[in-house]
N, C-alpha and C. Protein backbone atom coordinates (compact mmCIF):
# COMPACT_ATOMS: atom_id res chain seq x y z
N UNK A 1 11.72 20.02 -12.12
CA UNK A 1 12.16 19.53 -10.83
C UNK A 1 12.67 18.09 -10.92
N UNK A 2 12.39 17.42 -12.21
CA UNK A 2 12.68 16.32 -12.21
C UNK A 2 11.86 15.12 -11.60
N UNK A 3 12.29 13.53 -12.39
CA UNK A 3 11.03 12.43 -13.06
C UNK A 3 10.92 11.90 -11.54
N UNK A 4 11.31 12.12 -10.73
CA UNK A 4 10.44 11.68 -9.07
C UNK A 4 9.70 13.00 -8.86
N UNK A 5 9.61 13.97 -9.01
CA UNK A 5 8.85 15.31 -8.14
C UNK A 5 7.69 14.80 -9.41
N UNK A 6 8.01 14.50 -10.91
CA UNK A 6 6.96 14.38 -11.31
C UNK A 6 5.85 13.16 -11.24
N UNK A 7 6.64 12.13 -10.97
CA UNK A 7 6.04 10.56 -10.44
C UNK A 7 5.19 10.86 -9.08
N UNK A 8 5.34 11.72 -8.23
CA UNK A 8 4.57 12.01 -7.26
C UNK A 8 3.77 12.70 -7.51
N UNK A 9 3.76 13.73 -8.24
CA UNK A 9 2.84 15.14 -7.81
C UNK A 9 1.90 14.75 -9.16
N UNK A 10 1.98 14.05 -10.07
CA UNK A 10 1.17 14.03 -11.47
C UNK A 10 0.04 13.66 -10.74
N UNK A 11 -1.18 13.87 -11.87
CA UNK A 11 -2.60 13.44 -11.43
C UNK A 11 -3.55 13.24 -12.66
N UNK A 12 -4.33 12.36 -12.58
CA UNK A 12 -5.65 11.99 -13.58
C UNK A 12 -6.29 12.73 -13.79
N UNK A 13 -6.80 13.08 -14.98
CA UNK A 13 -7.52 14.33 -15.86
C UNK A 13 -8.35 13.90 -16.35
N UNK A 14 -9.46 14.69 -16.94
CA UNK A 14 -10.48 13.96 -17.23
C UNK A 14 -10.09 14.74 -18.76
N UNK A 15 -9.38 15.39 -18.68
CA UNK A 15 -8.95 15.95 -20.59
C UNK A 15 -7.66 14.86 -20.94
N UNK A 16 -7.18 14.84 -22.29
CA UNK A 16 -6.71 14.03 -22.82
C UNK A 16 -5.41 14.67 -22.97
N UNK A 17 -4.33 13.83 -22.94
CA UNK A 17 -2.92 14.09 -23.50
C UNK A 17 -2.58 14.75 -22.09
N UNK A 18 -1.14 15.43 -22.31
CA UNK A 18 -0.38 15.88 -21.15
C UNK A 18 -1.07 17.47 -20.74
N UNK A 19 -0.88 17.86 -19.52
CA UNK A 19 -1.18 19.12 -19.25
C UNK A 19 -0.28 19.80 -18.38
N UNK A 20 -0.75 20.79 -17.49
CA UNK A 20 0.40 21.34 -16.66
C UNK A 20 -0.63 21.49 -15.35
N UNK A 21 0.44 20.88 -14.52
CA UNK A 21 -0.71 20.75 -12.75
C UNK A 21 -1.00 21.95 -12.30
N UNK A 22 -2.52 21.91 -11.43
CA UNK A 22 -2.30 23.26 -11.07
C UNK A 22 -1.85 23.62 -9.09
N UNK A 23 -1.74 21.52 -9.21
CA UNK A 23 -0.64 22.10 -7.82
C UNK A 23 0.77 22.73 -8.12
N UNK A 24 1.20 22.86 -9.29
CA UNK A 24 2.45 23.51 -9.39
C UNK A 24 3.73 22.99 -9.79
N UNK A 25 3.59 21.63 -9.53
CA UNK A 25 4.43 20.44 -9.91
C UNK A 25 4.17 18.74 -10.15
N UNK A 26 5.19 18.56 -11.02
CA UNK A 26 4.07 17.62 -11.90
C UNK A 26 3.18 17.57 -12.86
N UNK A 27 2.19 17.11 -13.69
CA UNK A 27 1.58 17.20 -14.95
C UNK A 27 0.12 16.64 -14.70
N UNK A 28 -0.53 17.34 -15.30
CA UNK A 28 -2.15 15.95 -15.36
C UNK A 28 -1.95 15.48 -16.99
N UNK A 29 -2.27 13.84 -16.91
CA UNK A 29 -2.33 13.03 -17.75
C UNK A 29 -3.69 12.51 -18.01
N UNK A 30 -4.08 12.24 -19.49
CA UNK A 30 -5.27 11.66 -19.44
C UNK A 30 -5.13 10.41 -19.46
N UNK A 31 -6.73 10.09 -20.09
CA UNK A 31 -7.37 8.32 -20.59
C UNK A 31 -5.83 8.07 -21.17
N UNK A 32 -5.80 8.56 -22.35
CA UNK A 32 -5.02 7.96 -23.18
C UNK A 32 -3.48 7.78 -22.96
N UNK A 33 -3.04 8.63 -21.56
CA UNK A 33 -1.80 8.70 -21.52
C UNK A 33 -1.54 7.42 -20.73
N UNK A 34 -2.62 7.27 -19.85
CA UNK A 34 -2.64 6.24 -18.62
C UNK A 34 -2.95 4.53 -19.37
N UNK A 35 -3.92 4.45 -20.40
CA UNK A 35 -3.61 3.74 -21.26
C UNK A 35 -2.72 3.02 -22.16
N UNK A 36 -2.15 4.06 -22.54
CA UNK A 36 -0.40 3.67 -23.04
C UNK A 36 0.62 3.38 -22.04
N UNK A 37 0.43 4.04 -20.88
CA UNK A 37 1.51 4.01 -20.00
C UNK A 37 1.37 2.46 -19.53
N UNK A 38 0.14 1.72 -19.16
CA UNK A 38 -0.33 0.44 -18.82
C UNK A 38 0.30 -0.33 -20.07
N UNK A 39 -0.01 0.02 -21.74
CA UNK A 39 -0.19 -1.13 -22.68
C UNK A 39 1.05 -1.48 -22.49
N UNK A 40 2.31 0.01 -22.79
CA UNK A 40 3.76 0.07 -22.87
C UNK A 40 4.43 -0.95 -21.99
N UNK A 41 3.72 -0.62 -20.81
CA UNK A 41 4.64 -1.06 -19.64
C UNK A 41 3.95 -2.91 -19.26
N UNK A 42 3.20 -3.62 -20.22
CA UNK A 42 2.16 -4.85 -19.42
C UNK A 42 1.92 -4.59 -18.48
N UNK A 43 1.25 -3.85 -18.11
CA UNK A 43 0.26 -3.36 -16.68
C UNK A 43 -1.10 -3.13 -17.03
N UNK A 44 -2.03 -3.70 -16.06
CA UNK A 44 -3.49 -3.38 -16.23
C UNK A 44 -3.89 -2.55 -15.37
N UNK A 45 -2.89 -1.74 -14.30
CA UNK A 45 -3.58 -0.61 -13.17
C UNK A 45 -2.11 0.23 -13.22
N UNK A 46 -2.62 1.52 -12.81
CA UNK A 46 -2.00 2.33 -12.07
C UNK A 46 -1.95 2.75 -10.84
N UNK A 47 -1.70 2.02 -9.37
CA UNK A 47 -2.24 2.83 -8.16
C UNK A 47 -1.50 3.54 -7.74
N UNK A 48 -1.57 4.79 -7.22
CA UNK A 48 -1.51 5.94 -6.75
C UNK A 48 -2.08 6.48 -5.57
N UNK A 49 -1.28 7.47 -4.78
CA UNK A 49 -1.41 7.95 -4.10
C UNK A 49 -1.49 9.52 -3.90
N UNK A 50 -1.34 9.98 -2.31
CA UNK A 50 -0.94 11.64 -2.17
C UNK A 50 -2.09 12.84 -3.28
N UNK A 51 -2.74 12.07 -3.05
CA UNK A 51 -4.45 12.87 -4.03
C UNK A 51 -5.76 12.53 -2.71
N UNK A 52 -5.93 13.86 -2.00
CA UNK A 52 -6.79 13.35 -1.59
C UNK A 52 -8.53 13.13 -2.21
N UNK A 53 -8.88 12.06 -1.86
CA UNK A 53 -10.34 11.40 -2.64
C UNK A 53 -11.05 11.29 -1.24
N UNK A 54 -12.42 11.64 -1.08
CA UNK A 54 -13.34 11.38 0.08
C UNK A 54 -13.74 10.01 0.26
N UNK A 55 -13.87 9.29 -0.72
CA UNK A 55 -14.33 8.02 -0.23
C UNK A 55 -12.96 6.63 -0.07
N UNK A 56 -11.87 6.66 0.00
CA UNK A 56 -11.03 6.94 0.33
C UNK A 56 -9.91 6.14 -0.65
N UNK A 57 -10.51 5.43 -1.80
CA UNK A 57 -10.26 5.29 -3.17
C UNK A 57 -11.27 5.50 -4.18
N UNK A 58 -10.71 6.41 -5.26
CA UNK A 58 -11.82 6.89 -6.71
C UNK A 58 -10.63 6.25 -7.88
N UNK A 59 -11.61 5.18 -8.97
CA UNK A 59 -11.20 4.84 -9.99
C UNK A 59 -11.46 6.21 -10.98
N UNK A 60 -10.50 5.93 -11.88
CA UNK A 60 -10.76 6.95 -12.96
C UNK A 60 -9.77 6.56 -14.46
N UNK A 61 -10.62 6.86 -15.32
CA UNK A 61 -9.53 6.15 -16.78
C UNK A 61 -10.04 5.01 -17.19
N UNK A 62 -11.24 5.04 -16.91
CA UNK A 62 -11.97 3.56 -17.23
C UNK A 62 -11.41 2.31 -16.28
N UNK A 63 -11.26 2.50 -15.00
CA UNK A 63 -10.37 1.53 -14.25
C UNK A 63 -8.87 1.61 -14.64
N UNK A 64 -7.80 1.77 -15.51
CA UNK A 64 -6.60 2.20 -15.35
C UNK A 64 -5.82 2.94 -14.46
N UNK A 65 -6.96 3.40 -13.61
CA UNK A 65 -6.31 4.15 -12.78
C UNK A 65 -7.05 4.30 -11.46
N UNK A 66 -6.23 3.96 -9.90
CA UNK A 66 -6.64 4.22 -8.84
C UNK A 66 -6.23 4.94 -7.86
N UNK A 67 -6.71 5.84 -7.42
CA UNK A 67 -6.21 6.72 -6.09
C UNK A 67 -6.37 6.32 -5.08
N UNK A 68 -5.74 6.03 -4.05
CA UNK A 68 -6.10 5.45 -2.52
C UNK A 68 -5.34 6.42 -2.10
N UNK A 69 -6.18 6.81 -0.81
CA UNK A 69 -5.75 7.36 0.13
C UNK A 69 -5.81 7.44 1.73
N UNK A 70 -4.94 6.88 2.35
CA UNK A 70 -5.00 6.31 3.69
C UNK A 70 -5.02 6.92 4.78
N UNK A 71 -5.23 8.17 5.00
CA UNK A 71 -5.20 9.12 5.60
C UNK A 71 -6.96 9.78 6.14
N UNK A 72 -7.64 9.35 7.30
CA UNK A 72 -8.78 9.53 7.58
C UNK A 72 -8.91 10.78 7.99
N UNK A 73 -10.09 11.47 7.60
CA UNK A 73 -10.46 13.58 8.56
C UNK A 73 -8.77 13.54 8.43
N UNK A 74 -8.33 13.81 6.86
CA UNK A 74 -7.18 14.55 6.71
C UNK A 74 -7.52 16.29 7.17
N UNK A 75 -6.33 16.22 7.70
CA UNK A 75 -5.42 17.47 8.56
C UNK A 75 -6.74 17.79 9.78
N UNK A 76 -7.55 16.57 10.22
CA UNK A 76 -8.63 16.72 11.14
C UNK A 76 -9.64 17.86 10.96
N UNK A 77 -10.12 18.19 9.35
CA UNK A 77 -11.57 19.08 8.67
C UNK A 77 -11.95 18.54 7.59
N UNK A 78 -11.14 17.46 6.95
CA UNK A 78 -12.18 17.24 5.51
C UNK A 78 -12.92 16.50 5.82
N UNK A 79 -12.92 15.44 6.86
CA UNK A 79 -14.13 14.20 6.88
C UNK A 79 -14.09 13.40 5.36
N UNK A 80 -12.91 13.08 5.02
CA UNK A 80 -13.08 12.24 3.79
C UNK A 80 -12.75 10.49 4.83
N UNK A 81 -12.86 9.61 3.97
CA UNK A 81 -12.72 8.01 4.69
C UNK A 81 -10.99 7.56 3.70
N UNK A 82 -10.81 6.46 4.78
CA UNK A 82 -9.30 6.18 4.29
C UNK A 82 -9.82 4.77 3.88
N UNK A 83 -8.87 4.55 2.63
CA UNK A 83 -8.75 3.43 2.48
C UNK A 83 -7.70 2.72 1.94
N UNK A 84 -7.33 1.21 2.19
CA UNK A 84 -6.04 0.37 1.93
C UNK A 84 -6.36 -0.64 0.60
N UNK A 85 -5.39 -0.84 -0.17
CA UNK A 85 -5.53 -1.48 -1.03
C UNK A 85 -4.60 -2.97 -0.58
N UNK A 86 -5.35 -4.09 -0.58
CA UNK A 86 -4.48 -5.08 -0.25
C UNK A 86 -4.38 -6.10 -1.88
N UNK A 87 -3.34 -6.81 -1.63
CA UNK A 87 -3.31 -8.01 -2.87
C UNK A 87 -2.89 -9.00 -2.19
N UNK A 88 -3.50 -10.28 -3.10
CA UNK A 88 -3.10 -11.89 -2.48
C UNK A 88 -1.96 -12.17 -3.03
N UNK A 89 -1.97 -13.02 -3.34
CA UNK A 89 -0.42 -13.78 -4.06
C UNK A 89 -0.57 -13.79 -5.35
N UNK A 90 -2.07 -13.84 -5.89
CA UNK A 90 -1.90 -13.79 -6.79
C UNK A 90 -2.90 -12.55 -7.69
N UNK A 91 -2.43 -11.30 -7.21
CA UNK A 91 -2.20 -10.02 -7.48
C UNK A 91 -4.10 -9.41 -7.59
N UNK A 92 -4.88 -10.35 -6.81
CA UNK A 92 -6.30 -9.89 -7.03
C UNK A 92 -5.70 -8.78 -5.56
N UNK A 93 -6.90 -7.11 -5.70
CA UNK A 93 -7.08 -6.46 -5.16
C UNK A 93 -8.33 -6.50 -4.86
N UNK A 94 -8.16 -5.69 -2.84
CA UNK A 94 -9.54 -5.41 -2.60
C UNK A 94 -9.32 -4.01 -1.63
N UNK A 95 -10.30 -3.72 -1.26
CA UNK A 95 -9.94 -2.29 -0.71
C UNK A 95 -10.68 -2.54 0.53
N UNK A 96 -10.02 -2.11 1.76
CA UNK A 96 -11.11 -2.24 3.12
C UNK A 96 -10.21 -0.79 3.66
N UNK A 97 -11.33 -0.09 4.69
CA UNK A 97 -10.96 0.60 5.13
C UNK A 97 -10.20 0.74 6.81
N UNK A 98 -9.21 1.33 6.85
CA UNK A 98 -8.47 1.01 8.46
C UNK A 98 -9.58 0.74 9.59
N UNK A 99 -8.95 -0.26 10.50
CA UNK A 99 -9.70 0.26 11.82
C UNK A 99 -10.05 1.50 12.54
């Protein structure tokens, strides 16, 4: 489908190297892919979205990698919590959740 359908739909694995999603599109990547992808690129995070997580960001990858998701009682039955990732100027993150 091509490298935006896959930039969206990919997701963190807890197995290693590339895999095949089982939403259908896109790939799961591991530790090591998310690792390289950071060393390659001078990046120390990956944040991410469109994964829903209950508490309303889950690290995973040894911290390389974060899911936020801003969306509270998504589709009004999961009862998961939303949360925002903010940065200062000088790129420290913190996470609070919406009003």
């Amino acid at each position: 489908m091509g490298p935006m359908c896959d930039l969206l739909w990919s997701d963190p694995d807890d197995r290693g190297g590339w895999g095949i999603s089982p939403r259908g599109a896109g790939y799961t990547f591991g530790q090591d892919i998310s690792e390289q992808f950071n060393h390659s690129n001078s990046l120390s995070l990956i944040s991410r979205a469109h994964q829903l997580v209950m508490e309303g960001f889950n690290w995973c990858h040894e911290r390389n990698v974060v899911t936020i998701f801003s969306a509270p009682n998504y589709c009004y039955r999961c009862g998961n919590q939303a949360a925002i990732m903010e940065l200062d100027d000088n790129l420290k993150y913190t996470f609070a959740s919406p009003p």
